[in-house]
N, C-alpha and C. Protein backbone atom coordinates (compact mmCIF):
# COMPACT_ATOMS: atom_id res chain seq x y z
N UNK A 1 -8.49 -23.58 57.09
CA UNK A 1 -9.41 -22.96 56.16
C UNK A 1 -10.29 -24.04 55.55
N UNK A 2 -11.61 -24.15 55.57
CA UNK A 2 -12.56 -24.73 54.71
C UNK A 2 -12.33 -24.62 53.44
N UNK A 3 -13.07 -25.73 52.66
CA UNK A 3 -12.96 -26.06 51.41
C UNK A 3 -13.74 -24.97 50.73
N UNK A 4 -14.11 -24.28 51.03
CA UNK A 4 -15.34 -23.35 50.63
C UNK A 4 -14.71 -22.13 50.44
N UNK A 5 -14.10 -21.68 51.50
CA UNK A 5 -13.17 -20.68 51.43
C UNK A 5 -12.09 -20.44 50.55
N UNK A 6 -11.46 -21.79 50.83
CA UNK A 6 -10.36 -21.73 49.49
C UNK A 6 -10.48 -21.39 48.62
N UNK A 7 -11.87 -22.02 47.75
CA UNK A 7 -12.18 -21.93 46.61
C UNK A 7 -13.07 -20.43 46.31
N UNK A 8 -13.65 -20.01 47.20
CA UNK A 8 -14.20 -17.91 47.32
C UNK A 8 -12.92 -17.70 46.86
N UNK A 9 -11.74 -17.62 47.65
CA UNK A 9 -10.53 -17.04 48.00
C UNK A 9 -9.52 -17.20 46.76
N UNK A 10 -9.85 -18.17 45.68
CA UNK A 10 -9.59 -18.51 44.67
C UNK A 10 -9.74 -17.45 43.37
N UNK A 11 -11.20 -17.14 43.50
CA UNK A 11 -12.27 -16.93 42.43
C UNK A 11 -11.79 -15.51 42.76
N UNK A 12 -11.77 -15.13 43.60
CA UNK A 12 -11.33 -13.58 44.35
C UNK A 12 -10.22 -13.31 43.66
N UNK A 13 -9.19 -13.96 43.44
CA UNK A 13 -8.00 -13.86 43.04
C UNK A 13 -7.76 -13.78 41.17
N UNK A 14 -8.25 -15.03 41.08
CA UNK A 14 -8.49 -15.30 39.28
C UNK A 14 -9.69 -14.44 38.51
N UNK A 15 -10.86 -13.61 39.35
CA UNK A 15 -11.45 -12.91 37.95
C UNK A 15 -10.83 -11.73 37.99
N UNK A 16 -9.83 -10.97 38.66
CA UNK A 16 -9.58 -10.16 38.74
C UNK A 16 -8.38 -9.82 37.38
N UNK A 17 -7.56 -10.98 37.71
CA UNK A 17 -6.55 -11.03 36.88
C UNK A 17 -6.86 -11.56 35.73
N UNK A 18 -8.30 -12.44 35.58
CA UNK A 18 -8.58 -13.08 34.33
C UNK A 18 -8.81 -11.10 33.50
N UNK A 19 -9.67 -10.32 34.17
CA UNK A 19 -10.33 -9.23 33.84
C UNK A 19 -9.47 -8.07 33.02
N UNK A 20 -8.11 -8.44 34.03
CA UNK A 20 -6.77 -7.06 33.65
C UNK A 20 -6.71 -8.00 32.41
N UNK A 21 -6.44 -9.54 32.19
CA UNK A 21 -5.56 -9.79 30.94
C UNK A 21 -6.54 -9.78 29.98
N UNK A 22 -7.60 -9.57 29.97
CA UNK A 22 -8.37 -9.35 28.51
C UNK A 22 -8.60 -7.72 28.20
N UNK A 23 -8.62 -6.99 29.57
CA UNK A 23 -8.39 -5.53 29.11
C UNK A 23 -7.24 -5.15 28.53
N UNK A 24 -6.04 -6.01 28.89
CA UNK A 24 -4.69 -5.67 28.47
C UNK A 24 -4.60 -6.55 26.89
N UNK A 25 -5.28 -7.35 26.59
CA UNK A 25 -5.24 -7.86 25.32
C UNK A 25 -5.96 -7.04 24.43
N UNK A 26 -7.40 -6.48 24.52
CA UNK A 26 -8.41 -5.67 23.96
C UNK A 26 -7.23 -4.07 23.59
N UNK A 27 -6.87 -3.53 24.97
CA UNK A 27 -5.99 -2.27 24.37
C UNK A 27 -4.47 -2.54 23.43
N UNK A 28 -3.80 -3.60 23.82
CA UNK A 28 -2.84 -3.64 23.03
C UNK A 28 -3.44 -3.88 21.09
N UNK A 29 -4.72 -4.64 21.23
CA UNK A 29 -5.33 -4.67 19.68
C UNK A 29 -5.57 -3.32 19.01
N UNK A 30 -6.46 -2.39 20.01
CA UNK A 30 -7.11 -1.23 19.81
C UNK A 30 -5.91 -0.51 19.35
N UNK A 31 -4.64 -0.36 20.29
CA UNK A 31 -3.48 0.53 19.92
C UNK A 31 -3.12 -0.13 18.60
N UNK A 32 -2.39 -2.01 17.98
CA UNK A 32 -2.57 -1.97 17.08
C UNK A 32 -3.17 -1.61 15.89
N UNK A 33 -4.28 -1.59 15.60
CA UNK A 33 -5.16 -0.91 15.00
C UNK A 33 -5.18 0.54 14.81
N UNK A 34 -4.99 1.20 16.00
CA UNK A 34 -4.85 2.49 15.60
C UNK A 34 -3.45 2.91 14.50
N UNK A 35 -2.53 2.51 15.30
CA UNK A 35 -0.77 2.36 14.75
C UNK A 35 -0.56 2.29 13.52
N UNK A 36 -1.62 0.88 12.74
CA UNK A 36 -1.28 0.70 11.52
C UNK A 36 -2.00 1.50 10.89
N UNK A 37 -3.37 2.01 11.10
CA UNK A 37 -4.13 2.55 10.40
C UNK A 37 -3.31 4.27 10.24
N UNK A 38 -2.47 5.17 11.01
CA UNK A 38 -1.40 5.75 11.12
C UNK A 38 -0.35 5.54 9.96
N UNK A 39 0.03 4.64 9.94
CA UNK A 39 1.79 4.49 9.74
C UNK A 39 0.69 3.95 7.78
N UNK A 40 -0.03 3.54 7.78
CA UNK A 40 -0.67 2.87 6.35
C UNK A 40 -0.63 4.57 5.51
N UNK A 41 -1.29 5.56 6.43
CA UNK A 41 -1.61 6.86 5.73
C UNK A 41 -0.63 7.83 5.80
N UNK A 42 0.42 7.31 5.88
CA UNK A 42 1.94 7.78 6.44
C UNK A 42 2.34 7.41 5.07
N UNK A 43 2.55 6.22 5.04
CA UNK A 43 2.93 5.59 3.56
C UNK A 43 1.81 5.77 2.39
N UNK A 44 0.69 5.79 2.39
CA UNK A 44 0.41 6.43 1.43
C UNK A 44 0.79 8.04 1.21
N UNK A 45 0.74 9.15 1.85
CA UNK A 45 1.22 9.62 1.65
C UNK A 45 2.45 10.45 0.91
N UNK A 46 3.40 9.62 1.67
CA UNK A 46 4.91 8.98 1.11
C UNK A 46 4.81 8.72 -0.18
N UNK A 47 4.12 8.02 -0.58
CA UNK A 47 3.83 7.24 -1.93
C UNK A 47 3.11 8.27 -3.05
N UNK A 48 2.32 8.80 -2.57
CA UNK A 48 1.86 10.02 -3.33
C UNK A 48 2.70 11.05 -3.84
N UNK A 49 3.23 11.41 -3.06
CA UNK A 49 4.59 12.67 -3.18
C UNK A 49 5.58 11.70 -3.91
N UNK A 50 6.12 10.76 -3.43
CA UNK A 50 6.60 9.50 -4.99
C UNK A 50 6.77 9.57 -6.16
N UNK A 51 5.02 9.31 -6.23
CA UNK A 51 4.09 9.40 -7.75
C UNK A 51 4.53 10.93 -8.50
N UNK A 52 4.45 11.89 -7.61
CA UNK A 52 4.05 13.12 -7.97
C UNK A 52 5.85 13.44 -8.40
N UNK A 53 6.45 13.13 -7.64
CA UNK A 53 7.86 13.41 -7.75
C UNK A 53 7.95 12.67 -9.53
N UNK A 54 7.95 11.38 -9.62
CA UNK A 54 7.83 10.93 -10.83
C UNK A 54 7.06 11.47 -11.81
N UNK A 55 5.93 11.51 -12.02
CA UNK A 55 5.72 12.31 -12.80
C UNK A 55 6.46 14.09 -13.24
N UNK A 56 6.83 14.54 -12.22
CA UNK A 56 7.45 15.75 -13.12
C UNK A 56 8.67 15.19 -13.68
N UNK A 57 9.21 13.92 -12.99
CA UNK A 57 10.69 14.01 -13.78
C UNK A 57 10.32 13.21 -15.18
N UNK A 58 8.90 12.56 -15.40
CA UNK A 58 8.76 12.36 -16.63
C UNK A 58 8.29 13.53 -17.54
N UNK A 59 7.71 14.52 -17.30
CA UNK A 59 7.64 15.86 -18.09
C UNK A 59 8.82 15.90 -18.58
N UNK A 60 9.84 15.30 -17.92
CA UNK A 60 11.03 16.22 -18.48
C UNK A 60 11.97 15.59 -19.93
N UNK A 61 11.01 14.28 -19.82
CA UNK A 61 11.73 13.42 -20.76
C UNK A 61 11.62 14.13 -22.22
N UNK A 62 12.38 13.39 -23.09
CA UNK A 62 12.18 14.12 -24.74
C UNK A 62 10.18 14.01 -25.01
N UNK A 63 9.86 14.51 -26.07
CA UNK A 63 8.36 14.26 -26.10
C UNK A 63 8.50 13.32 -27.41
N UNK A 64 9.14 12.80 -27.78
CA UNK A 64 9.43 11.54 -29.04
C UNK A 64 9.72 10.55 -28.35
N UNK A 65 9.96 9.96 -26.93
CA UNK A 65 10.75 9.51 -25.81
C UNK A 65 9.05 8.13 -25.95
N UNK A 66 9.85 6.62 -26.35
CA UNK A 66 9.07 5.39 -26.79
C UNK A 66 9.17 4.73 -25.75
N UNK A 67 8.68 3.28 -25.68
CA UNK A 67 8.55 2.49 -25.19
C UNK A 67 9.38 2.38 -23.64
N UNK A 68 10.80 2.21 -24.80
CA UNK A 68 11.88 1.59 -24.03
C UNK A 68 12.41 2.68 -23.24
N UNK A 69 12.13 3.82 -23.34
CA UNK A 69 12.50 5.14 -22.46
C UNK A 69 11.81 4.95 -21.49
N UNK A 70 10.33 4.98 -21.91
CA UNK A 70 9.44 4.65 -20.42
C UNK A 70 9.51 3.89 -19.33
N UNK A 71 9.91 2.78 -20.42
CA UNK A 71 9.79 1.39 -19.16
C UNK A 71 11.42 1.51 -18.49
N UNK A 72 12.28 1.75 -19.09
CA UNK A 72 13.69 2.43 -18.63
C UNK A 72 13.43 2.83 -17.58
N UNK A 73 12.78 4.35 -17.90
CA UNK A 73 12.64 5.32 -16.53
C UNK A 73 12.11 4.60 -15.44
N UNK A 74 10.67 3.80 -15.61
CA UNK A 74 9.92 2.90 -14.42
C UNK A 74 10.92 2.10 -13.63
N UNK A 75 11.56 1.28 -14.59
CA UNK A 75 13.03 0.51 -13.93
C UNK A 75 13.56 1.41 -12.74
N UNK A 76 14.02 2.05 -13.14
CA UNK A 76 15.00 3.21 -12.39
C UNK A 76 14.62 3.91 -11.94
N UNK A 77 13.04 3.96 -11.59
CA UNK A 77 12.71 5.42 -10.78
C UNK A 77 12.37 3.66 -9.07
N UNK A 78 12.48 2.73 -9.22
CA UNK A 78 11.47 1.85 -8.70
C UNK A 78 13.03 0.76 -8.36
N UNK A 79 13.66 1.11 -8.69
CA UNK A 79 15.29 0.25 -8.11
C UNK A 79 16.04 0.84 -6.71
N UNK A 80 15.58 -0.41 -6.52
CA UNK A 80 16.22 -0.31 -4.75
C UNK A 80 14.65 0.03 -3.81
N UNK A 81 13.89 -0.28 -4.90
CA UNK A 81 12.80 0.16 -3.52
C UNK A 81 11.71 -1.45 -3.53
N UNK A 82 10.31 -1.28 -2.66
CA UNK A 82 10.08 -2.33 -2.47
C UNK A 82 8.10 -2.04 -3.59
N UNK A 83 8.70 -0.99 -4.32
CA UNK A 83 6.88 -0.42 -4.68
C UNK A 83 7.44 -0.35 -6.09
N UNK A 84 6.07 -0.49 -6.80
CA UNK A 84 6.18 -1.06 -8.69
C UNK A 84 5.63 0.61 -9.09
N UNK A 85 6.46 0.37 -10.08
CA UNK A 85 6.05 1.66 -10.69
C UNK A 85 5.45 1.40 -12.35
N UNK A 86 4.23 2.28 -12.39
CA UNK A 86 3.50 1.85 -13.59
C UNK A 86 3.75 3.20 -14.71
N UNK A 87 3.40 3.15 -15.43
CA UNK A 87 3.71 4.55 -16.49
C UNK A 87 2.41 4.13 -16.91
N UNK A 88 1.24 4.94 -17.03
CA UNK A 88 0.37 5.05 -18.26
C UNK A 88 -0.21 6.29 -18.89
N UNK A 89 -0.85 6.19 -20.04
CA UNK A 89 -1.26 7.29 -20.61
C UNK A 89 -2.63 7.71 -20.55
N UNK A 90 -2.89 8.97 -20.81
CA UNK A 90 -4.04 9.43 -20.91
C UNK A 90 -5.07 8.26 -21.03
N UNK A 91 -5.06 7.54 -22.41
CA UNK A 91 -5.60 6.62 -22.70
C UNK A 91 -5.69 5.08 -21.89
N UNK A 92 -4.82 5.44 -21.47
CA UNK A 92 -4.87 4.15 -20.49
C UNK A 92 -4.09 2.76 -20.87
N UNK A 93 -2.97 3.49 -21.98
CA UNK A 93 -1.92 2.54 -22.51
C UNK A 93 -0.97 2.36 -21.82
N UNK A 94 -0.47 1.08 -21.33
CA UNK A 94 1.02 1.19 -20.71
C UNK A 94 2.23 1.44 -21.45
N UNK A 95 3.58 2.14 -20.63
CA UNK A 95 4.40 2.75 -21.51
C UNK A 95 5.48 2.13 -20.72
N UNK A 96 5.28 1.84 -19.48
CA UNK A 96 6.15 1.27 -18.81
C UNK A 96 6.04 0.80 -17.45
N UNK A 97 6.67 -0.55 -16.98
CA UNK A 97 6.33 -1.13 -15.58
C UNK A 97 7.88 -1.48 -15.28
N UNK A 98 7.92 -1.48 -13.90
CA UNK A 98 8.80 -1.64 -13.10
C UNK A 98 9.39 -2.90 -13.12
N UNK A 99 7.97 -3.99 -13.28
CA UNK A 99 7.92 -5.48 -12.59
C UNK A 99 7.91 -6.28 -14.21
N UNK A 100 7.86 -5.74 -15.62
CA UNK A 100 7.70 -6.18 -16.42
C UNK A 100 8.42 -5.62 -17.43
N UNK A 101 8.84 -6.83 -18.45
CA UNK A 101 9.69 -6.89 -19.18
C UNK A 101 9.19 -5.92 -20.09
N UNK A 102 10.11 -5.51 -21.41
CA UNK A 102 9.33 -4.77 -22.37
C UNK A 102 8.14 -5.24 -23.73
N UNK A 103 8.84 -6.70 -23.58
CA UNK A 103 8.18 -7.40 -24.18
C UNK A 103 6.40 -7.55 -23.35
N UNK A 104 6.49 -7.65 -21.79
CA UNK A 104 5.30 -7.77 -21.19
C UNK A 104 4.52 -6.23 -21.14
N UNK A 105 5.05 -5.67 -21.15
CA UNK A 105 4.40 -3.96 -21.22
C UNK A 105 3.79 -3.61 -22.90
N UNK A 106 4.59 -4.40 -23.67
CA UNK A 106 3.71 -4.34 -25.19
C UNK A 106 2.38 -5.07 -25.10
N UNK A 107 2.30 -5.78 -24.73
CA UNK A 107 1.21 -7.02 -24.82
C UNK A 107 0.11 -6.74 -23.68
N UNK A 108 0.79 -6.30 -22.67
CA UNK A 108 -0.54 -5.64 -21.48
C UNK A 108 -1.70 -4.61 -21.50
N UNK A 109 -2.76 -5.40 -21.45
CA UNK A 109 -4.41 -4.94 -22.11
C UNK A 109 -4.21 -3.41 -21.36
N UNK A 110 -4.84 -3.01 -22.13
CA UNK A 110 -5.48 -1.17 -21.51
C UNK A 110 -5.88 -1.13 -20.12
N UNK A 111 -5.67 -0.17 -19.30
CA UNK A 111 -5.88 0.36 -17.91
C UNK A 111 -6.86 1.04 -18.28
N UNK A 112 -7.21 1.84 -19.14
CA UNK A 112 -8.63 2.92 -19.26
C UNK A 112 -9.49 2.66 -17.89
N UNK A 113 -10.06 1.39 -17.74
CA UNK A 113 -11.24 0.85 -16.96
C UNK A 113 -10.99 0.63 -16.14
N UNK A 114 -9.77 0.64 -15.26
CA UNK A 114 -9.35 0.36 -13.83
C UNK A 114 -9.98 1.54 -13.30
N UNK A 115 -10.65 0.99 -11.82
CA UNK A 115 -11.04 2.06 -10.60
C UNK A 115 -10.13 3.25 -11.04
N UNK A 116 -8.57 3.34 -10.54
CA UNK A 116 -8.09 4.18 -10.22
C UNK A 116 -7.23 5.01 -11.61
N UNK A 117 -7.38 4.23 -12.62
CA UNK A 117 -7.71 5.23 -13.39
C UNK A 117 -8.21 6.39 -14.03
N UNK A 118 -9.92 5.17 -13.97
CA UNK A 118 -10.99 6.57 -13.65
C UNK A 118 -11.29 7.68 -12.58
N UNK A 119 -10.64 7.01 -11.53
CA UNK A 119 -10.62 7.89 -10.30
C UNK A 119 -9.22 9.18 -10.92
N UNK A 120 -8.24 9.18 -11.61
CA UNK A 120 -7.52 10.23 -11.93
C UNK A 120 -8.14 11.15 -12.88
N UNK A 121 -9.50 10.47 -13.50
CA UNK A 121 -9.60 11.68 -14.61
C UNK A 121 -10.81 12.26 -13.90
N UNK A 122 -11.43 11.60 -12.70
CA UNK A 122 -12.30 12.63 -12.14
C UNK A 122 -11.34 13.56 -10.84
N UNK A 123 -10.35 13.13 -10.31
CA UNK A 123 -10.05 13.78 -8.83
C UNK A 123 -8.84 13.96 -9.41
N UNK A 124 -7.80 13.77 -10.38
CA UNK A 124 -5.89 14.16 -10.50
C UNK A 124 -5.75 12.97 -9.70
N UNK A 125 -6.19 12.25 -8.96
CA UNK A 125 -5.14 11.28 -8.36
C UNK A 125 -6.23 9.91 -8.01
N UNK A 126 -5.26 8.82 -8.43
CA UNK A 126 -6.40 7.26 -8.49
C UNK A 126 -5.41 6.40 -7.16
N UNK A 127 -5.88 5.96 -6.55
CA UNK A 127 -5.25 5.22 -5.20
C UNK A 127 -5.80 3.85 -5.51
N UNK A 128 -5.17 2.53 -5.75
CA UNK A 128 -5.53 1.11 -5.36
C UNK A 128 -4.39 0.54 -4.73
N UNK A 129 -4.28 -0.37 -4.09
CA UNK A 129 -4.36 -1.08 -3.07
C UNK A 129 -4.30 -2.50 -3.18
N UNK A 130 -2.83 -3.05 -3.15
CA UNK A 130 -2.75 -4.74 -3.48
C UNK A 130 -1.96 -5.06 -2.76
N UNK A 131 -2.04 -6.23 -1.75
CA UNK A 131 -1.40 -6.99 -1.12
C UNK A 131 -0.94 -8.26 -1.94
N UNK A 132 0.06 -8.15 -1.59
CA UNK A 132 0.69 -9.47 -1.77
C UNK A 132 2.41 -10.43 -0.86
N UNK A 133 2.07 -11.66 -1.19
CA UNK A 133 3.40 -11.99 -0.20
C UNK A 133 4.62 -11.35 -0.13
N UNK A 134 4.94 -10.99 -0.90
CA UNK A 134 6.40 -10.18 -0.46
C UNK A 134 6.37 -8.77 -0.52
N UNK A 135 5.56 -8.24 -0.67
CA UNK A 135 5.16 -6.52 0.02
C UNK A 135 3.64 -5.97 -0.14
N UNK A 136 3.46 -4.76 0.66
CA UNK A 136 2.21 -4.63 0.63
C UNK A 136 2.33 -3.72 -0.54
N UNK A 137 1.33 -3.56 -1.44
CA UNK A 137 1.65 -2.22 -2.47
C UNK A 137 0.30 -1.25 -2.11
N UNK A 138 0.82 -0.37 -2.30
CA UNK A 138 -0.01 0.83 -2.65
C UNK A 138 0.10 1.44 -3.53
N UNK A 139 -0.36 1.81 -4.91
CA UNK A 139 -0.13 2.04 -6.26
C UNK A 139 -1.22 3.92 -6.04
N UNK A 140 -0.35 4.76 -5.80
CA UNK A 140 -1.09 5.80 -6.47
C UNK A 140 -0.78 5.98 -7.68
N UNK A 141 -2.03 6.58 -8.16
CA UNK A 141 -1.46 6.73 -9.78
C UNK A 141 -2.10 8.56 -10.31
């Protein structure tokens, strides 16, 4: 065989397979992408019905029911799991956090002005969205 040939006989061989492994890299991304964008609205979801679950079992609390009840309940509605649970009020006062002491829930500025605050007093339900290193959060509120 000529040197010429070899190297046709080469090229014949390698764009073919160069061609499958970038189609096979491109669909395994595309399926990624699809998957998470799936399984993300899966868990929000999840997370909504959560929220919603929590809130009625806070209806149920006493209506004199302070600080330390709130942030209590947040504790314990949010133990054993990997998502923070916030308590706020109409006003946009915190009453209780999952991730914060009671001492840090007194001292923590007003929510009023958060996106998804305002997004609850126009739609019933405010959705944000925070990543961080040790879990992804999704905070409906």
């Amino acid at each position: 065989m000529q040197p010429e040939e070899t190297a046709i006989s080469k090229k014949i061989i390698l764009i073919p397979l160069i061609m499958i492994s970038v189609f096979t890299l491109i669909g395994f991304g595309i399926t990624g992408l699809y998957f998470n964008k799936i399984l993300s609205k899966r868990y929000e979801r999840d997370m909504i019905g959560l929220a919603h679950s929590g809130a009625q079992l806070i209806d149920l609390l006493d209506q004199a029911a302070g600080l330390e009840e709130f942030d209590h309940f947040a504790d314990t509605f949010a133990r054993g799991s990997r998502f923070r649970v916030t308590i706020i009020d109409f006003a946009g006062v915190v009453l209780g956090d999952s991730r914060l002491s009671i001492e840090e829930v007194r001292s923590i500025e007003n929510q009023a002005k958060r996106p998804e605050i305002v997004e609850v007093s126009d739609r019933g339900i405010g959705i944000s969205r925070r990543h961080s290193v040790d879990c992804h959060d999704i905070n409906p509120t």
